[in-house]
Every structure is written in C-alpha cells, then in structure tokens.
Protein backbone atom coordinates (compact mmCIF):
# COMPACT_ATOMS: atom_id res chain seq x y z
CA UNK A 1 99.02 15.77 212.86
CA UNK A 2 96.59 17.56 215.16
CA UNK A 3 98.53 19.22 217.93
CA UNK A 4 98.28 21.79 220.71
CA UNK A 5 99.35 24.71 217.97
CA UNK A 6 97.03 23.02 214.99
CA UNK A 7 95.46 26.17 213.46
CA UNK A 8 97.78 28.90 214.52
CA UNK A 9 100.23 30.43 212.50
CA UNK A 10 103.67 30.44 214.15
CA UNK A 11 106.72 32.47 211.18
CA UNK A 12 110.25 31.64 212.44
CA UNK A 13 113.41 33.38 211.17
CA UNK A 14 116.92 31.79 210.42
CA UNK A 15 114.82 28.17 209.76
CA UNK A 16 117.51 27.08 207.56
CA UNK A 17 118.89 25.31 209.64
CA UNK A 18 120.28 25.07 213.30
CA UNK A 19 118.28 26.32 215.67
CA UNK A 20 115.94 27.39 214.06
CA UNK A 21 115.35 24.33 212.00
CA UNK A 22 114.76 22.41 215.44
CA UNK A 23 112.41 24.82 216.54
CA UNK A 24 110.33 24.76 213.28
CA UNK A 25 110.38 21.00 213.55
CA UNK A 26 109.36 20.76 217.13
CA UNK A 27 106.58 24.03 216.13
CA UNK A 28 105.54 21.73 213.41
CA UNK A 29 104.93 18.44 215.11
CA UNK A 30 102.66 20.00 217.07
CA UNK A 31 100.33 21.28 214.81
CA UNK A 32 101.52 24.58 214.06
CA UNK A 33 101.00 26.36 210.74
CA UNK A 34 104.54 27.54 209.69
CA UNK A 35 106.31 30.00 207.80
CA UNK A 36 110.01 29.46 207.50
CA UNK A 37 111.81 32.51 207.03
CA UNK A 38 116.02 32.27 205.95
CA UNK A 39 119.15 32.90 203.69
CA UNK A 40 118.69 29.49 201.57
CA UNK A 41 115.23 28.27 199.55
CA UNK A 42 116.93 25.00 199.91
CA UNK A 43 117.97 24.72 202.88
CA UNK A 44 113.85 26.10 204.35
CA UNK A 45 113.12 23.63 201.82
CA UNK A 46 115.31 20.68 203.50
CA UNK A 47 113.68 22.11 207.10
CA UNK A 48 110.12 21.89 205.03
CA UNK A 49 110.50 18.50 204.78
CA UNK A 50 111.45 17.80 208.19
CA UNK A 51 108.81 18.59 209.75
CA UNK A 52 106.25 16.85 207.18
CA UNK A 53 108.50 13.71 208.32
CA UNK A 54 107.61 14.64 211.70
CA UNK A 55 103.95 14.56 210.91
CA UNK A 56 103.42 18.20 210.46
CA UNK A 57 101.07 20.35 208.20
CA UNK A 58 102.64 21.35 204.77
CA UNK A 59 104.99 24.24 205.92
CA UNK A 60 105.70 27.61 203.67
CA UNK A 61 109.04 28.83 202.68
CA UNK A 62 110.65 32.25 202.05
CA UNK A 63 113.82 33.04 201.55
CA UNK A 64 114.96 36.43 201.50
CA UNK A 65 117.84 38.69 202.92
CA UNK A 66 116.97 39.87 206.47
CA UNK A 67 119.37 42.72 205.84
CA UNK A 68 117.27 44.41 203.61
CA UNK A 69 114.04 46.24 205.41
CA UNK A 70 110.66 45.74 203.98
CA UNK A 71 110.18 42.14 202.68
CA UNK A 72 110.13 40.56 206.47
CA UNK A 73 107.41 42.87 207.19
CA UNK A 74 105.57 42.29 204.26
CA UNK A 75 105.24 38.41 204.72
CA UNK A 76 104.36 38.93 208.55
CA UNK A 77 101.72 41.44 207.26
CA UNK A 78 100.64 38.92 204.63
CA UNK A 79 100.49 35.72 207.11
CA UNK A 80 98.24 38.34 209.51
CA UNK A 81 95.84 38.87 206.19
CA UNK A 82 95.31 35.49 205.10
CA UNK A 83 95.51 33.51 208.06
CA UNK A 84 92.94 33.09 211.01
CA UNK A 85 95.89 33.35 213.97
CA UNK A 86 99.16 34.41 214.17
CA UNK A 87 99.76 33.17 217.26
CA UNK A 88 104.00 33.55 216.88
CA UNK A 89 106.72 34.74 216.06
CA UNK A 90 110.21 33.37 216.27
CA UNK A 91 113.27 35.62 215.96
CA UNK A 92 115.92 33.70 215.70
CA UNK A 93 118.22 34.44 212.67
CA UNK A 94 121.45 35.93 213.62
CA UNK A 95 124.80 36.24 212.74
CA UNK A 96 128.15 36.34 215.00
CA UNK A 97 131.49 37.68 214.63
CA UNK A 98 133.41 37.38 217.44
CA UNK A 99 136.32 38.81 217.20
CA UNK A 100 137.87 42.24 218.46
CA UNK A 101 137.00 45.36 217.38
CA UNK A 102 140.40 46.04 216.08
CA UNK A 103 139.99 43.34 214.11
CA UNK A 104 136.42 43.27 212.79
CA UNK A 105 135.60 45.47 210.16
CA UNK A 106 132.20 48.10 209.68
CA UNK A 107 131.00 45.22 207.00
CA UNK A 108 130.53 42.79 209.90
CA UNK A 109 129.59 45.22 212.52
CA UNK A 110 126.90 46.48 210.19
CA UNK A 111 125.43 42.90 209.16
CA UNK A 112 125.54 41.66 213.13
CA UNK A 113 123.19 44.92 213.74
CA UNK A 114 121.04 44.33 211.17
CA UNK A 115 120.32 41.18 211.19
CA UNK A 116 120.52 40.57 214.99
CA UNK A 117 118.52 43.77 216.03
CA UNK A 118 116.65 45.67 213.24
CA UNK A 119 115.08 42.90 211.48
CA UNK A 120 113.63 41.46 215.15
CA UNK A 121 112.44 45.03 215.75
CA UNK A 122 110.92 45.12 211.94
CA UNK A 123 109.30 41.64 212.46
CA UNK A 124 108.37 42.36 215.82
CA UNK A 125 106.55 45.62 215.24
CA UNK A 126 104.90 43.70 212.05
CA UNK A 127 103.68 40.87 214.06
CA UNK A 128 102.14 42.89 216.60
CA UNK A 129 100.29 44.74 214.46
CA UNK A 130 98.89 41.62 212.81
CA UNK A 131 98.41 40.05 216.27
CA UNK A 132 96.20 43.12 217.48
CA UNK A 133 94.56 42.88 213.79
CA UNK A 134 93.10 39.48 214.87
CA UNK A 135 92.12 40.09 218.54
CA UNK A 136 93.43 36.57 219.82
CA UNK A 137 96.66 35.90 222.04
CA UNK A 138 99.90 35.64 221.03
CA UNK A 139 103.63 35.24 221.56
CA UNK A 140 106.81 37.10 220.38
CA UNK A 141 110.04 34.94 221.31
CA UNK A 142 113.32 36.26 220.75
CA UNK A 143 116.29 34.08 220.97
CA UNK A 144 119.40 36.47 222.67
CA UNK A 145 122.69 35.47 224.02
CA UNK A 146 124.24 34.31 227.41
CA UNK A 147 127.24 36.87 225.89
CA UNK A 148 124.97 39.78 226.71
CA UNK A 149 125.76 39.57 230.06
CA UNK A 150 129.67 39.00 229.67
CA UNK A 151 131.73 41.87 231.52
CA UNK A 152 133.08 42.11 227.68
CA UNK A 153 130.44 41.54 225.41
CA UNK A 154 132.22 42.06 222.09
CA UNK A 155 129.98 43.81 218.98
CA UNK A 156 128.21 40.60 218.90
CA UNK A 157 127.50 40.72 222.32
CA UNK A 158 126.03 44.14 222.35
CA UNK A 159 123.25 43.25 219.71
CA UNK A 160 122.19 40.47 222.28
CA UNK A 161 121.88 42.97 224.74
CA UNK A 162 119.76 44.98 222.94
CA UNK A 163 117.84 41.70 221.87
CA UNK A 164 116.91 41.52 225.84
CA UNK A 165 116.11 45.61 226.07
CA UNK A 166 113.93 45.53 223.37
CA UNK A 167 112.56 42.88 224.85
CA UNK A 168 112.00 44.23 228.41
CA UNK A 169 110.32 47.57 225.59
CA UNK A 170 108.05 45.61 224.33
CA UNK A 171 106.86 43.45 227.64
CA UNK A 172 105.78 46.51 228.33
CA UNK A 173 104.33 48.20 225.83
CA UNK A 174 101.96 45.18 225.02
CA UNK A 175 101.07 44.70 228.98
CA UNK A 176 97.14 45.81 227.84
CA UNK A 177 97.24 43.26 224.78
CA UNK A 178 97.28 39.32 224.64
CA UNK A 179 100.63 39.55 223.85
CA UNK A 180 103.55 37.94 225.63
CA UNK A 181 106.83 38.68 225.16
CA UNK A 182 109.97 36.38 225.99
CA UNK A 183 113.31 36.07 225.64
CA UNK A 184 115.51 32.70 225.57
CA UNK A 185 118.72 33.35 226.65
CA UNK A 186 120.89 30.21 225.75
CA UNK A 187 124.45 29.65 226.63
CA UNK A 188 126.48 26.76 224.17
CA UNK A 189 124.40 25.27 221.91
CA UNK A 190 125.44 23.15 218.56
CA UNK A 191 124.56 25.67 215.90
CA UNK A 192 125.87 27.19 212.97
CA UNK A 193 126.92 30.75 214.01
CA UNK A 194 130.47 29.90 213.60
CA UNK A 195 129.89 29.75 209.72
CA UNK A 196 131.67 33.20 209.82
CA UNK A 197 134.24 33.14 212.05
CA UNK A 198 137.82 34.15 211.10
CA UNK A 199 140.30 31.03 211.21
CA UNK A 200 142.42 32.55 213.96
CA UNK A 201 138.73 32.72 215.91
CA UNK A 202 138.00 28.78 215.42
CA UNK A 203 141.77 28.17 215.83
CA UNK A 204 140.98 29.88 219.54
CA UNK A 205 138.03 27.92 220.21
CA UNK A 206 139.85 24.30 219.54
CA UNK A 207 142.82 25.84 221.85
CA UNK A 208 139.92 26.82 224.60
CA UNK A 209 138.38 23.05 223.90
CA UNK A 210 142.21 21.55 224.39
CA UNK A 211 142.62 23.34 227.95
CA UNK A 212 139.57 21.71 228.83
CA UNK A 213 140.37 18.09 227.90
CA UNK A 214 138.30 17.67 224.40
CA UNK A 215 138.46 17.40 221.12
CA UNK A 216 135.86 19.87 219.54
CA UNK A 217 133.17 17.41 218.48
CA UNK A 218 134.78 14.92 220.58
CA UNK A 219 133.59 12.42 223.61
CA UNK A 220 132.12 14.99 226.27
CA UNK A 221 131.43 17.84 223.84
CA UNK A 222 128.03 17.63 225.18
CA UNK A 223 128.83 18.93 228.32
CA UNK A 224 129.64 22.32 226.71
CA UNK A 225 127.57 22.65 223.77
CA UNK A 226 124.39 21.20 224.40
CA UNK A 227 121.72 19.93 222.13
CA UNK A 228 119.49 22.63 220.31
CA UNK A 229 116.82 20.61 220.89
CA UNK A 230 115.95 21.84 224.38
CA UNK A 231 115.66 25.57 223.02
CA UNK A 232 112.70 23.80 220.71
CA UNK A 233 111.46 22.25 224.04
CA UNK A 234 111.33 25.83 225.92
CA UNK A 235 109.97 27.72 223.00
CA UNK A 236 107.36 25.30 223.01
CA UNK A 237 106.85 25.44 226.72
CA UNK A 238 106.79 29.31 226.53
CA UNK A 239 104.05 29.27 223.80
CA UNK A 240 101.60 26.72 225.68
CA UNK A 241 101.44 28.39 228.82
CA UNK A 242 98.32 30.46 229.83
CA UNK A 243 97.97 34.06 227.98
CA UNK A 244 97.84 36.01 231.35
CA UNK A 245 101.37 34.77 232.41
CA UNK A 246 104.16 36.39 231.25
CA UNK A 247 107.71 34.74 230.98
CA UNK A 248 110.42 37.78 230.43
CA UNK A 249 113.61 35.25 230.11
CA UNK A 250 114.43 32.13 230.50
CA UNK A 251 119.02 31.35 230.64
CA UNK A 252 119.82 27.99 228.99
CA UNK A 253 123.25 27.19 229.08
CA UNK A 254 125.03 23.43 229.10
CA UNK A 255 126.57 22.53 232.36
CA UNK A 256 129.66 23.34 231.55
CA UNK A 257 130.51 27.03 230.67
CA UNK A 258 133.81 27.86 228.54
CA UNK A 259 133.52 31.18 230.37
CA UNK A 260 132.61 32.97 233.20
C-alpha cells in the first residue's frame, strides 16, 4: 500500500504486542518500512502479519532482550546502512512494577531502568547517528507516563520521568539537525504492562475499579482505559507534521482518571 511513510524506515520497540503492536500496524498501513523490535519472535511475528492484513509492506522482525546493551544498537545501525531513510524511531517497550519500594525488589528496580531508560537512550543515540548519516529529517518518539508527574511516582514512575528529561536533552541537542524529538505522555490505556504485577497489585486495581462502579473489563471500562489506538493516531500525527515544527509532548489520558 503506498502511503504517506512509503519508503521510510520507521524501527519500533516492544511491537509484540499492545501498544506497540497498534502503532506498528497503524506505521504500516501507511506505507512505512518497519522493523519490529520485542521479547517474543512470535508474537513480532503475529504483529508482522497484522499489518500485511492491513495492506502494509512485508515488515522485519527481531527479537532480542532490551536488557542487554549492544544488539538494539546494532540493528538501528544496520537499518541506517542498508536502508535509504530512517525516518523513526519508536521507543516504546517498557516494563512496570508498581508496587512500593518496600516491597519491590533490586531485580525489578533494575529491569524497569533498563528497559524503560537505557535501552531508549541506546536506541536513541543509535538512531541519531544513523539519521545524521543520511542527511534527511527525522523523528524520535518516546512513549512516557502520565505517572511521571504523580506527587508519588513510585520506581516506575521515576523512569518515566527521566523518559521526558531525556527527552527535553535531546530536543535540544538536535535543535541544528532535522531531527524532532517528542514525547507521548498517555494516561490509561488497554495494554499489557500489568503482565508483571504482583497479585496483591491487580487485587488493588479491581478494588480501585469497584469504588468506581465497574467491573475491570466491564460496561464503561472505556471511560478509564482508553483504546491504544489513539496513541497510533498521535504518533502518526507527530511524524507527518512539517520538519521545522517541533512537538515536545503531547498528555493522552481517558476521560476518566483513577487518580489525581
């Protein structure tokens, strides 16, 4: 399908599924070269075929640990040698344990930070380097956290606020390239994050769903976890607007908010 992105390279991390997969498929349907970055070959395979449904070029997988440093920036480097323009990159993979610090554990801590912050910076720094490599515009998105801006953030919380300072960095730093830099900041969204979360933790958010009314995944659900989709829609929106403006952040968040 020819599209507004046909013949640019766009890589997106955590494609597996979730949000990710949604923004790969939306990428994909219009035109975009992809390279689908996650935990499970299966699963990028399963998102693969998605977006050929959707009318989409043929789309590349790789699956790989994001905790480990070196293969992400290998395959950014390699995309920036063998294709024309890399005109994105996604970084959405992330990982979220919410509960307290007395009861998470350095294991947890450790995986949050490196997969929510280092391996953005490593792809980030990667991509740029590629970008400036091929002299044409392009577009780093970062997908952070509404719970970076909670009085308490939690662990989780804190790599999201360093999602939107290195962020702000790199806006910066790239102000003399063709570069943009953005951050979506979504609030509840359907997603898979909770994959992790201790059973007390899930047993808290059905309580939290209760005081409200609902039955998680229940009539009205909507109204506080909102459809992924419209992250796809703004990360498409951010990557077809003119080179010389620059979107820091856009805040997506369902109308209703579980808290303050």
């Amino acid at each position: 399908m020819a599209g507004g992105f046909a013949g640019k390279a766009v890589i997106v991390t955590g494609a597996s599924s979730g949000i990710g997969r949604v923004i790969a498929v939306e990428l994909g349907r219009h035109g975009a070269d992809l390279w689908l970055i996650g935990r499970s070959q299966a699963e990028l395979e399963e998102t693969a075929r998605q977006i050929a449904a959707a009318g989409g070029p043929p789309a590349r997988v790789a699956a790989m640990d994001l905790q480990r440093r070196g293969p992400l920036a290998a395959l950014i480097a390699e995309v920036g040698a063998t294709h024309p323009h890399l005109f994105g990159l996604i970084s959405n993979a992330g990982v979220m344990y919410p509960e307290p610090i007395m009861d998470g554990t350095v294991d947890r801590w450790q995986q949050m930070l490196d997969i929510n912050v280092m391996a953005m910076l490593e792809g980030c720094q990667a991509a740029v380097k590629a970008m400036r490599g091929h002299g044409r515009p392009g577009h780093l998105i970062n997908i952070g956290s509404v719970q970076a801006r909670f009085e308490v953030p939690g662990v989780y919380g804190v790599t999201k606020q360093a999602t939107l300072a290195i962020g702000d960095t790199l806006r910066e730093e790239l102000e003399q390239d063709d570069i943009r830099v953005a951050t979506i900041v979504p609030g509840g969204f359907t997603t898979n994050l909770a994959r992790g979360f201790l059973p007390e933790t899930l047993d808290h958010l059905a309580r939290g769903f209760e005081s409200m009314g609902l039955e998680f995944g229940g009539p009205g659900t909507e109204r506080v976890l909102s459809d992924p989709q419209h992250i796809a829609n703004m990360v498409r929106y951010v990557m077809e607007q003119p080179i010389a403006l620059n979107i820091q952040e856009i805040v997506l968040r369902p109308p209703v908010s579980t808290k303050a």
